[in-house]
C-alpha atoms as a PDB file:
ATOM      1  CA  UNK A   1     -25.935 -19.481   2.937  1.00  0.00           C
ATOM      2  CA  UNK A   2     -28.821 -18.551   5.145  1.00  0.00           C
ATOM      3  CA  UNK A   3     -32.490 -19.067   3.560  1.00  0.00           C
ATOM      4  CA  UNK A   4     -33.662 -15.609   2.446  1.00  0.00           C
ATOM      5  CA  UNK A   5     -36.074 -13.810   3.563  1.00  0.00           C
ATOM      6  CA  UNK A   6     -37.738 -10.304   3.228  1.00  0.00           C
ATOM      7  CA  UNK A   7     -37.117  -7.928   6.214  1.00  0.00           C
ATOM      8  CA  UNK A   8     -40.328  -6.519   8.199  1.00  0.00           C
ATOM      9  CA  UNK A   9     -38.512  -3.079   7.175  1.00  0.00           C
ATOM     10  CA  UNK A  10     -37.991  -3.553   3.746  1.00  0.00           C
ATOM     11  CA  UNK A  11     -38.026  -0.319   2.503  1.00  0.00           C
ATOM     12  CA  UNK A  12     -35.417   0.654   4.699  1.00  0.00           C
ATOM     13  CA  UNK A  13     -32.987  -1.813   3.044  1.00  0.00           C
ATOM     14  CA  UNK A  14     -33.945  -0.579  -0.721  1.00  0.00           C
ATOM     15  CA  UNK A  15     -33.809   3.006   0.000  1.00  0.00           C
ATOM     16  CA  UNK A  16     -30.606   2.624   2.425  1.00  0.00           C
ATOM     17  CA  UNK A  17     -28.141  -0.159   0.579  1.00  0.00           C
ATOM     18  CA  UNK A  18     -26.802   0.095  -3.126  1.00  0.00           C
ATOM     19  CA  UNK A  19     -28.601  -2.779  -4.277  1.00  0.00           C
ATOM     20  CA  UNK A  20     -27.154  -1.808  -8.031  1.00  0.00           C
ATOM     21  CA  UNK A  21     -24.011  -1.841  -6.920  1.00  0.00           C
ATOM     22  CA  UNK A  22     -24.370  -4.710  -3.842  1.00  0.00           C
ATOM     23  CA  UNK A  23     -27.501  -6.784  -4.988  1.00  0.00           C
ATOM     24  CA  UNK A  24     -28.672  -8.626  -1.842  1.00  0.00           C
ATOM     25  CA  UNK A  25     -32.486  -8.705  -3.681  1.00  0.00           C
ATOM     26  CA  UNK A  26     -30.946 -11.095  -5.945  1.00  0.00           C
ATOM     27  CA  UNK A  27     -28.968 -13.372  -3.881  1.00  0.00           C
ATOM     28  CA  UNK A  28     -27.976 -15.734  -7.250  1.00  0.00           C
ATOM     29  CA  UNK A  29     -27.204 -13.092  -9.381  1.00  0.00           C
ATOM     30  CA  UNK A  30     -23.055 -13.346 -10.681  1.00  0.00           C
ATOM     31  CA  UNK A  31     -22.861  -9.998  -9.455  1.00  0.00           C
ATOM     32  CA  UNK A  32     -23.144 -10.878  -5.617  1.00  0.00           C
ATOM     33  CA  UNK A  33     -21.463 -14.218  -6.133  1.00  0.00           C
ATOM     34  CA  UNK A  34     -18.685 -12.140  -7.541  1.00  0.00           C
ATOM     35  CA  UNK A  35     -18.833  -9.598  -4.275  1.00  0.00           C
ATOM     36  CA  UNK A  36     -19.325 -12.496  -2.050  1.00  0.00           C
ATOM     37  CA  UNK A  37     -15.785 -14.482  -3.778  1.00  0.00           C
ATOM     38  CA  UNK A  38     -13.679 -11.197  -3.244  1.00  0.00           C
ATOM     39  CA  UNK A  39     -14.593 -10.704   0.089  1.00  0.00           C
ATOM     40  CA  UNK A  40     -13.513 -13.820   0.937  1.00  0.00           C
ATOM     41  CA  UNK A  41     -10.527 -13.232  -0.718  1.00  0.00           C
ATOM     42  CA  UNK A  42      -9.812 -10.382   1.345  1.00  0.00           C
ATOM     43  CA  UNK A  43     -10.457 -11.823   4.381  1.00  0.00           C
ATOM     44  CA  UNK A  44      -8.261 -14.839   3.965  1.00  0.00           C
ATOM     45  CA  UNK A  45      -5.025 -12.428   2.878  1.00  0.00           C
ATOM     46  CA  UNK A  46      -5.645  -9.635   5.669  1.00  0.00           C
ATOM     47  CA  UNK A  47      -8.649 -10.567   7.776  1.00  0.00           C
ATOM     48  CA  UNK A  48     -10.187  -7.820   6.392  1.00  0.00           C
ATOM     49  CA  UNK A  49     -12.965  -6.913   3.918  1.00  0.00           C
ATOM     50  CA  UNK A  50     -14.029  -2.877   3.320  1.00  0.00           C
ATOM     51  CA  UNK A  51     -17.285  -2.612   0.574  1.00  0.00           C
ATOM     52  CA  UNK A  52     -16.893   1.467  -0.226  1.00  0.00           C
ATOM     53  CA  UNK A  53     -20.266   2.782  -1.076  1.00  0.00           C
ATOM     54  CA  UNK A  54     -22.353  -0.520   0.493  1.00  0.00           C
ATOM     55  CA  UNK A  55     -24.739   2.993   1.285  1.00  0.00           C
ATOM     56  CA  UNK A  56     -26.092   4.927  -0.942  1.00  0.00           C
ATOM     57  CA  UNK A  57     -25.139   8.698  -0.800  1.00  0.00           C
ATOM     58  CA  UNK A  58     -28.836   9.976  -0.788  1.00  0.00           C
ATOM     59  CA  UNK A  59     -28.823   8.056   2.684  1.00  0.00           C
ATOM     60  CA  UNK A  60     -26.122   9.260   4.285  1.00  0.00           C
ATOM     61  CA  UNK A  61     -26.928  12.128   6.047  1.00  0.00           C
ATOM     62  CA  UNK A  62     -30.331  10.114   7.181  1.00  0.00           C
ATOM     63  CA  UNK A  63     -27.703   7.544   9.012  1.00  0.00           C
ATOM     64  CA  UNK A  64     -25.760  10.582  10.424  1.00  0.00           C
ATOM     65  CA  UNK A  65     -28.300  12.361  11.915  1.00  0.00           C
ATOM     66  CA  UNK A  66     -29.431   8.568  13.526  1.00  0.00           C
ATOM     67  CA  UNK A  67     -26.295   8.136  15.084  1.00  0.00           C
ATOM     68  CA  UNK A  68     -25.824  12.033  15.990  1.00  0.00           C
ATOM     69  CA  UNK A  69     -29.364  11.030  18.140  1.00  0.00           C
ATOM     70  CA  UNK A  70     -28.172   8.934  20.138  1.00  0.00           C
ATOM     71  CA  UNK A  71     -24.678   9.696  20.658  1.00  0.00           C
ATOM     72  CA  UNK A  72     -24.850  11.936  23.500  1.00  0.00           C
ATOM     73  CA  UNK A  73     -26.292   8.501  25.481  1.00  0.00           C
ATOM     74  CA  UNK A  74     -22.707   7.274  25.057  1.00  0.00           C
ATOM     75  CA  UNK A  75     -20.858   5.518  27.829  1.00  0.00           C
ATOM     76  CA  UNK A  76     -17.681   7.548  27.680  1.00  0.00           C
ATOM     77  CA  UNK A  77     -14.865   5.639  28.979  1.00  0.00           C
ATOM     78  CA  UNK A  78     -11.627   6.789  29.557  1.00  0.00           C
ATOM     79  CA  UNK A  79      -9.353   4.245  30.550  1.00  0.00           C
ATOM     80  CA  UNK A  80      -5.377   2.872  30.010  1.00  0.00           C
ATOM     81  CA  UNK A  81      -6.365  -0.941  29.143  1.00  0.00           C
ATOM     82  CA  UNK A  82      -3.891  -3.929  27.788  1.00  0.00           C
ATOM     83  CA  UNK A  83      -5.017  -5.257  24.235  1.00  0.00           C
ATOM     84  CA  UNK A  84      -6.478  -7.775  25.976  1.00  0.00           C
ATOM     85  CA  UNK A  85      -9.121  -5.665  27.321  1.00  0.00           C
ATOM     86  CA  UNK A  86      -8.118  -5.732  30.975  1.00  0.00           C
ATOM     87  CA  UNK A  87      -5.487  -3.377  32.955  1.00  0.00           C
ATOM     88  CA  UNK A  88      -2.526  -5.794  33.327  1.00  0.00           C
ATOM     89  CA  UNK A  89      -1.425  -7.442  36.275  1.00  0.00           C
ATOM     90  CA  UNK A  90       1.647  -8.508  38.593  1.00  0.00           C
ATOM     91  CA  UNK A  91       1.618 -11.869  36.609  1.00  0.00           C
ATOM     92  CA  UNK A  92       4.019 -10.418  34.094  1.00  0.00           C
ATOM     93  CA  UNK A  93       7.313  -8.653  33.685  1.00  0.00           C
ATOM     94  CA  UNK A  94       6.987  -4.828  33.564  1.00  0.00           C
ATOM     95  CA  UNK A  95       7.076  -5.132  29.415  1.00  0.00           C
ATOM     96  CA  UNK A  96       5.285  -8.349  28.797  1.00  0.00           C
ATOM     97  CA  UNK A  97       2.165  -7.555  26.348  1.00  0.00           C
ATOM     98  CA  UNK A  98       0.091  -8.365  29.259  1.00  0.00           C
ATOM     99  CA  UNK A  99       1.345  -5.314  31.265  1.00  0.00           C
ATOM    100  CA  UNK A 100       1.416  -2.852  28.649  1.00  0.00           C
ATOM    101  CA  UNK A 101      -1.614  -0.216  28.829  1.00  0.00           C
ATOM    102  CA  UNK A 102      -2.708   2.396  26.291  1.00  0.00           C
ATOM    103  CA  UNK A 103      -5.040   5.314  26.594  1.00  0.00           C
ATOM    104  CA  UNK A 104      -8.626   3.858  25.079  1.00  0.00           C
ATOM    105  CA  UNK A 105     -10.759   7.431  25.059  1.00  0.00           C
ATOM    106  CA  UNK A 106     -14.132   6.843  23.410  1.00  0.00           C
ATOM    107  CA  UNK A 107     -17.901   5.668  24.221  1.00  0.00           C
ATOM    108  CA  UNK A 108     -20.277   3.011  23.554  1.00  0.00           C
ATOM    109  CA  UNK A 109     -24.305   3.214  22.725  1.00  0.00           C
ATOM    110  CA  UNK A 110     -25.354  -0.293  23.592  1.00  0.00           C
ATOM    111  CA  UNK A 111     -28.351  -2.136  21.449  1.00  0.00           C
ATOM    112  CA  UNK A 112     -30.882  -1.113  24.253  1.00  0.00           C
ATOM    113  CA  UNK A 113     -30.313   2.298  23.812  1.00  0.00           C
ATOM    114  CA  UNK A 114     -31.093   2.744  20.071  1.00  0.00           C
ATOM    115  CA  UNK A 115     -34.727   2.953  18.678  1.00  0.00           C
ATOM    116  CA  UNK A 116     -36.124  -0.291  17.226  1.00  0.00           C
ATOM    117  CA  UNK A 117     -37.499   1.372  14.403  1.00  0.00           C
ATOM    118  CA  UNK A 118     -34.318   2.998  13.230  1.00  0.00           C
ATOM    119  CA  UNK A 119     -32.438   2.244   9.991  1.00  0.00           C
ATOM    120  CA  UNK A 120     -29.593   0.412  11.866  1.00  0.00           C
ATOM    121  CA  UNK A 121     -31.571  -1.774  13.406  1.00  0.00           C
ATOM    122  CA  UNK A 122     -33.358  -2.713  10.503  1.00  0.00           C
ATOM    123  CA  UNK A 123     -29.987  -3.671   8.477  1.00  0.00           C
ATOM    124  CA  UNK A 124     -29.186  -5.898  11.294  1.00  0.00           C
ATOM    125  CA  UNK A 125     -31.859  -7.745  11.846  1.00  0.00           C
ATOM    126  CA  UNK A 126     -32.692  -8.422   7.620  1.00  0.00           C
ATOM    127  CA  UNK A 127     -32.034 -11.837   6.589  1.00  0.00           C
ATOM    128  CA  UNK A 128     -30.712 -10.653   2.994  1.00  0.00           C
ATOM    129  CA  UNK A 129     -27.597  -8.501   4.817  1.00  0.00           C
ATOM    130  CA  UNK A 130     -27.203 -11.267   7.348  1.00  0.00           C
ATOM    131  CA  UNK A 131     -27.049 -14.231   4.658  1.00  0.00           C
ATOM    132  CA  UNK A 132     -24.558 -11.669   2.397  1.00  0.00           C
ATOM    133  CA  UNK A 133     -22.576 -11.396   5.683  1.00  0.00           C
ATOM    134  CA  UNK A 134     -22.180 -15.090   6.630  1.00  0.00           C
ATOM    135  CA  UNK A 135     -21.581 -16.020   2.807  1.00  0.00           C
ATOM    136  CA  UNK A 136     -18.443 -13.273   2.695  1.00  0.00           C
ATOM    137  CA  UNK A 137     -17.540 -15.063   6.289  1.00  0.00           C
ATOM    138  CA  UNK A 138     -17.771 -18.675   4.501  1.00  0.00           C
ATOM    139  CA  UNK A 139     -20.896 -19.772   7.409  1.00  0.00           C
ATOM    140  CA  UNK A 140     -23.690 -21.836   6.677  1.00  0.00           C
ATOM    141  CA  UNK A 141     -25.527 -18.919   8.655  1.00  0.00           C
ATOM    142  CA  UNK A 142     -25.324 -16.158  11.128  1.00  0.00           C
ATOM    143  CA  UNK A 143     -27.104 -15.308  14.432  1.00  0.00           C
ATOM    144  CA  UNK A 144     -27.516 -12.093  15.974  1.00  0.00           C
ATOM    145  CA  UNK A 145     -26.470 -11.834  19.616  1.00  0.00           C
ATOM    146  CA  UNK A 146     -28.214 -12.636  22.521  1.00  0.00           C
ATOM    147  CA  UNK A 147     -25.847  -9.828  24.550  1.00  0.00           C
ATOM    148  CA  UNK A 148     -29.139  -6.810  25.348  1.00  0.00           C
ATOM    149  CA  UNK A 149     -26.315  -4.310  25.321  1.00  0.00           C
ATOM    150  CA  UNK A 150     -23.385  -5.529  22.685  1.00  0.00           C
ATOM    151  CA  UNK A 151     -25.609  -6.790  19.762  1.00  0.00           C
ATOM    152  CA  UNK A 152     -26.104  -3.854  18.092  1.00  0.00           C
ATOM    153  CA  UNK A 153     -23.631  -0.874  18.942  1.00  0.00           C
ATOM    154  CA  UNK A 154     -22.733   2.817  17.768  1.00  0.00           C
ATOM    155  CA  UNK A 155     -19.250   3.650  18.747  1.00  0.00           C
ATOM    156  CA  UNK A 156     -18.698   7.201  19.040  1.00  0.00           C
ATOM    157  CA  UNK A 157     -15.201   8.979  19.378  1.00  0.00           C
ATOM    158  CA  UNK A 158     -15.162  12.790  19.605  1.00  0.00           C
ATOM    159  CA  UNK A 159     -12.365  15.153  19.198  1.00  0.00           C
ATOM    160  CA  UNK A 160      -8.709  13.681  20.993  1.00  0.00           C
ATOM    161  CA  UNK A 161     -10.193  10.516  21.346  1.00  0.00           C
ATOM    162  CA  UNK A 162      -8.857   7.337  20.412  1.00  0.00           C
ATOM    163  CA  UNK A 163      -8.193   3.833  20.795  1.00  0.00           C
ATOM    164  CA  UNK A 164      -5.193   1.625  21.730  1.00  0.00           C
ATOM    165  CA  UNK A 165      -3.810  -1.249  20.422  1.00  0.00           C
ATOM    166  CA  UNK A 166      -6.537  -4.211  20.808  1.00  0.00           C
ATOM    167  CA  UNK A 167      -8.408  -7.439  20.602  1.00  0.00           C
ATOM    168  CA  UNK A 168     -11.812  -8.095  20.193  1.00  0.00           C
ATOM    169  CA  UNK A 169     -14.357 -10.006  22.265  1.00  0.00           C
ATOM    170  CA  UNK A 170     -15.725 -11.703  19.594  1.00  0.00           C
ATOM    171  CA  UNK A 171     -14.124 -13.600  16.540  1.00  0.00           C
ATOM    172  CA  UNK A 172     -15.167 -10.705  14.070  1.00  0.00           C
ATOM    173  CA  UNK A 173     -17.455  -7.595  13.761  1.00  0.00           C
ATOM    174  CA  UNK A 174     -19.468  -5.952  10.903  1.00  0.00           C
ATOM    175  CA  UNK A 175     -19.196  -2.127  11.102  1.00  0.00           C
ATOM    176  CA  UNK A 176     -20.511   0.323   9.215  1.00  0.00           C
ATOM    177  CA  UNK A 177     -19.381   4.116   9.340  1.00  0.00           C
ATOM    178  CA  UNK A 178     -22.004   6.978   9.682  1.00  0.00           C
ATOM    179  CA  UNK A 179     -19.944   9.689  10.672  1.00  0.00           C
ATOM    180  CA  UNK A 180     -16.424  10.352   9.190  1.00  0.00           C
ATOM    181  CA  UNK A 181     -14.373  12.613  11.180  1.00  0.00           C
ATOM    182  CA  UNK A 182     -12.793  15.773  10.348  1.00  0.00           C
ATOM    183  CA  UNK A 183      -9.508  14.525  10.933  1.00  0.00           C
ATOM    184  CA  UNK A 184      -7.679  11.400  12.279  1.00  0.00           C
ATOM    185  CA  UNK A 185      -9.196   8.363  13.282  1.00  0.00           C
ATOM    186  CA  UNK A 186      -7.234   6.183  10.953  1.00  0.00           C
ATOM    187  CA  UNK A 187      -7.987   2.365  11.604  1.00  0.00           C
ATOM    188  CA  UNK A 188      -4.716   0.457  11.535  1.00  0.00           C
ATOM    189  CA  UNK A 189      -4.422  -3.585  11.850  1.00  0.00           C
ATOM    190  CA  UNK A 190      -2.312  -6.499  12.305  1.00  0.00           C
ATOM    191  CA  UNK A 191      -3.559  -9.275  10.375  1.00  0.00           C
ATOM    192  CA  UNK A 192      -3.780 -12.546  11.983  1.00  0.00           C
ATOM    193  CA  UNK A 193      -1.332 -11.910  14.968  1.00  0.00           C
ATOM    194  CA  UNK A 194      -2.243 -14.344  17.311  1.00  0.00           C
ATOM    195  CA  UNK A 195      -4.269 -17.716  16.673  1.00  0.00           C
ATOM    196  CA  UNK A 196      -6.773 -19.552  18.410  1.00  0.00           C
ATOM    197  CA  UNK A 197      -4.246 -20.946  21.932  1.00  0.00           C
ATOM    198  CA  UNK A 198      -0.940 -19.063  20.206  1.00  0.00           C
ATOM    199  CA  UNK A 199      -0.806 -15.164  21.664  1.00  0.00           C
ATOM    200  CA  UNK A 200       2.669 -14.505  19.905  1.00  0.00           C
ATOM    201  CA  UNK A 201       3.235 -12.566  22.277  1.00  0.00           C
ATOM    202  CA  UNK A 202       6.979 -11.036  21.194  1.00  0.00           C
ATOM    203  CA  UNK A 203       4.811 -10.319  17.853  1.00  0.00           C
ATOM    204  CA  UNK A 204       2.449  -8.344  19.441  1.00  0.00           C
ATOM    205  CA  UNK A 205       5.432  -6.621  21.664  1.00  0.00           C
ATOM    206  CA  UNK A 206       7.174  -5.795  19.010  1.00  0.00           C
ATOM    207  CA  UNK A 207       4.348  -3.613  17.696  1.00  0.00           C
ATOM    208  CA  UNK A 208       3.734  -2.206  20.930  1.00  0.00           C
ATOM    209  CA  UNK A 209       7.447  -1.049  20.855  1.00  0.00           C
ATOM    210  CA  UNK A 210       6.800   0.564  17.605  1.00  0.00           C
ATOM    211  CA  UNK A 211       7.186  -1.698  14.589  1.00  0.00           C
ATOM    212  CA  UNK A 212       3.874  -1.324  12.922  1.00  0.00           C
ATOM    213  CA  UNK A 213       5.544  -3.111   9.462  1.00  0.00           C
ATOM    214  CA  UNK A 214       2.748  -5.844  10.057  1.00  0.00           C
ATOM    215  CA  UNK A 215       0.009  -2.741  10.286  1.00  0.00           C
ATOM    216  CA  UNK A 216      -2.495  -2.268   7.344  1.00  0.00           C
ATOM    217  CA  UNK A 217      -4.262   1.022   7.502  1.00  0.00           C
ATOM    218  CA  UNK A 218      -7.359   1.585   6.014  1.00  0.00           C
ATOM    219  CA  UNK A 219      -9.154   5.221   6.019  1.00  0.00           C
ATOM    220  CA  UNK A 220     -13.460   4.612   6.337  1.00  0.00           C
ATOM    221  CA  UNK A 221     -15.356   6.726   4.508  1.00  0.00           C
ATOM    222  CA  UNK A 222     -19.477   7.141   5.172  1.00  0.00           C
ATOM    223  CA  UNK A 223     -21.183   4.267   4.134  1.00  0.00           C
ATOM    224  CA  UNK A 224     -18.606   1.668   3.866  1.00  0.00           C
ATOM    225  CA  UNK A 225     -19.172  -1.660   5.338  1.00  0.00           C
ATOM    226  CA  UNK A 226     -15.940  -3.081   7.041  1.00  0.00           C
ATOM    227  CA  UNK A 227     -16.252  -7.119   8.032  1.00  0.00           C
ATOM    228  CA  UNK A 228     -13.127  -7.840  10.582  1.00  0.00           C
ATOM    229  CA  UNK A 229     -11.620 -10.491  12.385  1.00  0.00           C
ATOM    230  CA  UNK A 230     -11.042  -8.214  15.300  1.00  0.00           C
ATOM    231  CA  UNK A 231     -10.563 -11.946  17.552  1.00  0.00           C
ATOM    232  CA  UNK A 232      -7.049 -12.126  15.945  1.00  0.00           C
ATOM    233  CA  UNK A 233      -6.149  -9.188  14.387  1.00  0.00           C
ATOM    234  CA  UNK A 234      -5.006  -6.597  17.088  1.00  0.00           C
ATOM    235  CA  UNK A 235      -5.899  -3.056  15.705  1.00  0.00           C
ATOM    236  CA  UNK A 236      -6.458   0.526  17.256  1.00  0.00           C
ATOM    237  CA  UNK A 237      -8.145   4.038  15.531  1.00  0.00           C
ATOM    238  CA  UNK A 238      -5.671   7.032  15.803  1.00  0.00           C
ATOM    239  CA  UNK A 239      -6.632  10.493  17.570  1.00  0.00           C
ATOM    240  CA  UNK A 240      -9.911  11.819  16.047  1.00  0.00           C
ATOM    241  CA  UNK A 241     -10.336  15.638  15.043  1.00  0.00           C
ATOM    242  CA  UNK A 242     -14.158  16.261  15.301  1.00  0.00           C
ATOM    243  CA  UNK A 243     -16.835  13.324  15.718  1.00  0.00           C
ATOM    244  CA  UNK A 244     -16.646  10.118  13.830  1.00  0.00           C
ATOM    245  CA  UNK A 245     -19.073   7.441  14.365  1.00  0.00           C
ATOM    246  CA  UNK A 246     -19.285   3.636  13.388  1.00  0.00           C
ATOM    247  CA  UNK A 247     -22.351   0.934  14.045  1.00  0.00           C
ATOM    248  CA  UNK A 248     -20.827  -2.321  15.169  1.00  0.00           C
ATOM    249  CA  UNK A 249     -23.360  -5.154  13.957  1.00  0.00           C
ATOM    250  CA  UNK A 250     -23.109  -8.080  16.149  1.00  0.00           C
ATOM    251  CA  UNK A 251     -23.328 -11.219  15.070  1.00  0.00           C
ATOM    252  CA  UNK A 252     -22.245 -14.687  15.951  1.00  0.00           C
ATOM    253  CA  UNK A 253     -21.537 -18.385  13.943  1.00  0.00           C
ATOM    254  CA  UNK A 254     -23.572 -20.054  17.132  1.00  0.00           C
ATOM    255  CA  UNK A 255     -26.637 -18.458  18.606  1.00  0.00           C
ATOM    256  CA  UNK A 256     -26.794 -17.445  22.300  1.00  0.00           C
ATOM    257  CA  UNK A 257     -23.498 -15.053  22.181  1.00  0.00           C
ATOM    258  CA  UNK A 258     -23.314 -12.648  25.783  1.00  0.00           C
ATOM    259  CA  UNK A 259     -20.537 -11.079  25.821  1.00  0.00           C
ATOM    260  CA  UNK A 260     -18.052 -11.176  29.051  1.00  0.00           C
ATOM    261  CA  UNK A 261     -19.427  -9.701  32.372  1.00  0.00           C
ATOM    262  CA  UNK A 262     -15.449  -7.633  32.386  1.00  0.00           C
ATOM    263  CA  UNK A 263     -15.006  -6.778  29.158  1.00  0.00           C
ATOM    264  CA  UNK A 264     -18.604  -5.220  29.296  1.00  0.00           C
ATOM    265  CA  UNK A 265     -18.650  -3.023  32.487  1.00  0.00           C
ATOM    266  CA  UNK A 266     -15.358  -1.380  30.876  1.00  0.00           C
ATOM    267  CA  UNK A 267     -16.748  -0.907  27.846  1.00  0.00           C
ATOM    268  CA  UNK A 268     -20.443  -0.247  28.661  1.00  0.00           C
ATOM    269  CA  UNK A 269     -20.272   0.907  32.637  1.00  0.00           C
ATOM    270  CA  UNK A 270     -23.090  -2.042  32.681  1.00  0.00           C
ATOM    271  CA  UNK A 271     -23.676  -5.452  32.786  1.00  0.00           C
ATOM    272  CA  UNK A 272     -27.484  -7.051  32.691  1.00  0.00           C
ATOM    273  CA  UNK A 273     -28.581 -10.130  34.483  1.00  0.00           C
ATOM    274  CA  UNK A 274     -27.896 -11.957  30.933  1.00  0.00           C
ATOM    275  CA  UNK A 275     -24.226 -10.969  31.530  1.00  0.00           C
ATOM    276  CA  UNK A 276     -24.220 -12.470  35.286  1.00  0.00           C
ATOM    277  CA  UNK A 277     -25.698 -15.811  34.006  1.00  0.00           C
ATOM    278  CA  UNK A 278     -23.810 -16.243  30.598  1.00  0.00           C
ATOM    279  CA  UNK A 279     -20.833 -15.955  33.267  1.00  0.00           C
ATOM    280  CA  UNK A 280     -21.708 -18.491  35.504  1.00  0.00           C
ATOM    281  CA  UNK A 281     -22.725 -20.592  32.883  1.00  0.00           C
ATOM    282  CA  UNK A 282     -19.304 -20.924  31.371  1.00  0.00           C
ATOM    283  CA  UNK A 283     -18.637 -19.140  28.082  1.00  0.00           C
ATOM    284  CA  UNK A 284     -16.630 -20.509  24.839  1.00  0.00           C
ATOM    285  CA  UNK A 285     -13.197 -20.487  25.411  1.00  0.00           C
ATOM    286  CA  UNK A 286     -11.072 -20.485  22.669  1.00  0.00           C
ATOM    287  CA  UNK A 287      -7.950 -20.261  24.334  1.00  0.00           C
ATOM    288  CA  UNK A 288      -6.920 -16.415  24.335  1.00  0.00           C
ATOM    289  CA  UNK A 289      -7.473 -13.699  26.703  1.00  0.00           C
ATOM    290  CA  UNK A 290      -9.746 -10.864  26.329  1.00  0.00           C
END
């Protein structure tokens, strides 16, 4: 684990988290050792880890009304995208995996856009949730990204809107829902369906054609946590009926993390000069697309 340390917003963390229930004051206590070995658990069988309740109810409507805030400052983005985050190309047969587009209908407040002295922002940047997080991850540590836009995110999907069947950027995300919507927005998964230089691609085109018999679904609720290996596990959310709202905490195993100069402008309709030179530079490459 990560050495602990007390947040400059500590208050924010005691009157935010369930520390009876999730005690990240007492990082040696059996009860978070316990938490900790069971998330772990979960992510090894499904790639997939959901703590109901990680937020207190009394603190739930504060963490709505954050997100609410800054929601209309969403980058909406309506676009038909491959689950590789791109929009297919002549390269492949009409239906290789690499050709095949869904709707994606939803929008993005990037890290820059939220307030630094809002609750989200002070989760993220505490040392207690981020040496919690890279224990349930098995890391000797996590940092938070470098991206200005990506590192800290509030993903808001209104009524109709949805996501297709995708892959994530980055090996795995931390989210935490703040707004649950009135209907819909189901989060469904494919555990583990590709591997680090292994797309299985007829895997992944089988789903597309409508076998979803490797699909978990899991229905958020505010104030869960959700950890997820969104790198290898391709997933989507169903139609939403009203609002619903998740933060997306970024975080990395290696510091320095920018995220693509692509895969941002479609998500973001931005890219900083960060995203220019982490280009140039030559990111990680771990042998899959996206």
């Amino acid at each position: 684990m990560t050495s602990t340390q007390t947040s400059p917003a500590d208050s924010a963390l005691e009157t935010v988290i369930d520390l009876d229930a999730f005690p990240l004051d007492r990082p040696d206590s059996a009860e978070l050792l316990d938490l900790i070995a069971a998330a772990r658990r979960d992510l090894a069988a499904s790639g997939c880890a959901c703590l109901r309740g990680f937020v207190q109810a009394t603190a739930h409507a504060a963490l709505s009304e954050e997100t609410d805030r800054v929601a209309p400052a969403a980058f909406k983005n309506t676009q038909h995208i491959t689950p590789y985050a791109d929009f297919g190309g002549d390269d492949w047969s009409s239906d290789h995996p690499r050709r095949r587009t869904g709707l994606m209908t939803n929008g993005f407040v990037g890290k820059d856009l939220i307030d630094d002295d809002s609750i989200v922002k002070s989760i993220y940047s505490d040392e207690r949730f981020k040496t919690f997080i890279a224990a349930c991850l098995s890391l000797d540590e996590l940092h938070e990204f470098a991206d200005p836009i990506r590192g800290l995110v509030v993903n808001v999907m209104d009524d109709g809107e949805q996501m297709p069947w995708h892959y994530d950027a980055n090996e795995f995300i931390v989210s935490l829902m703040t707004r649950r919507p009135e209907g819909g927005g189901r989060f469904d998964y494919c555990p583990d369906l590709r591997q680090p230089g292994d797309e299985r691609y007829d895997e992944v085109k089988n789903v597309l054609d409508g076998d979803e018999s490797p699909a978990h679904s899991l229905d958020l609720q505010v104030g869960d946590l959700q950890i997820f290996k969104g790198r290898y596990s391709m997933h989507r959310v169903t139609p939403v009926e009203g609002s619903r709202h998740t933060v997306l905490f970024g975080y990395s195993e290696m510091p320095g993390y920018i995220g693509g100069v692509e895969s941002t402008r479609i998500g973001y309709g931005r890219v900083t000069q960060a995203h220019l030179d982490a280009e140039a530079a030559g990111r990680h490459d771990d042998g899959l697309a996206g």
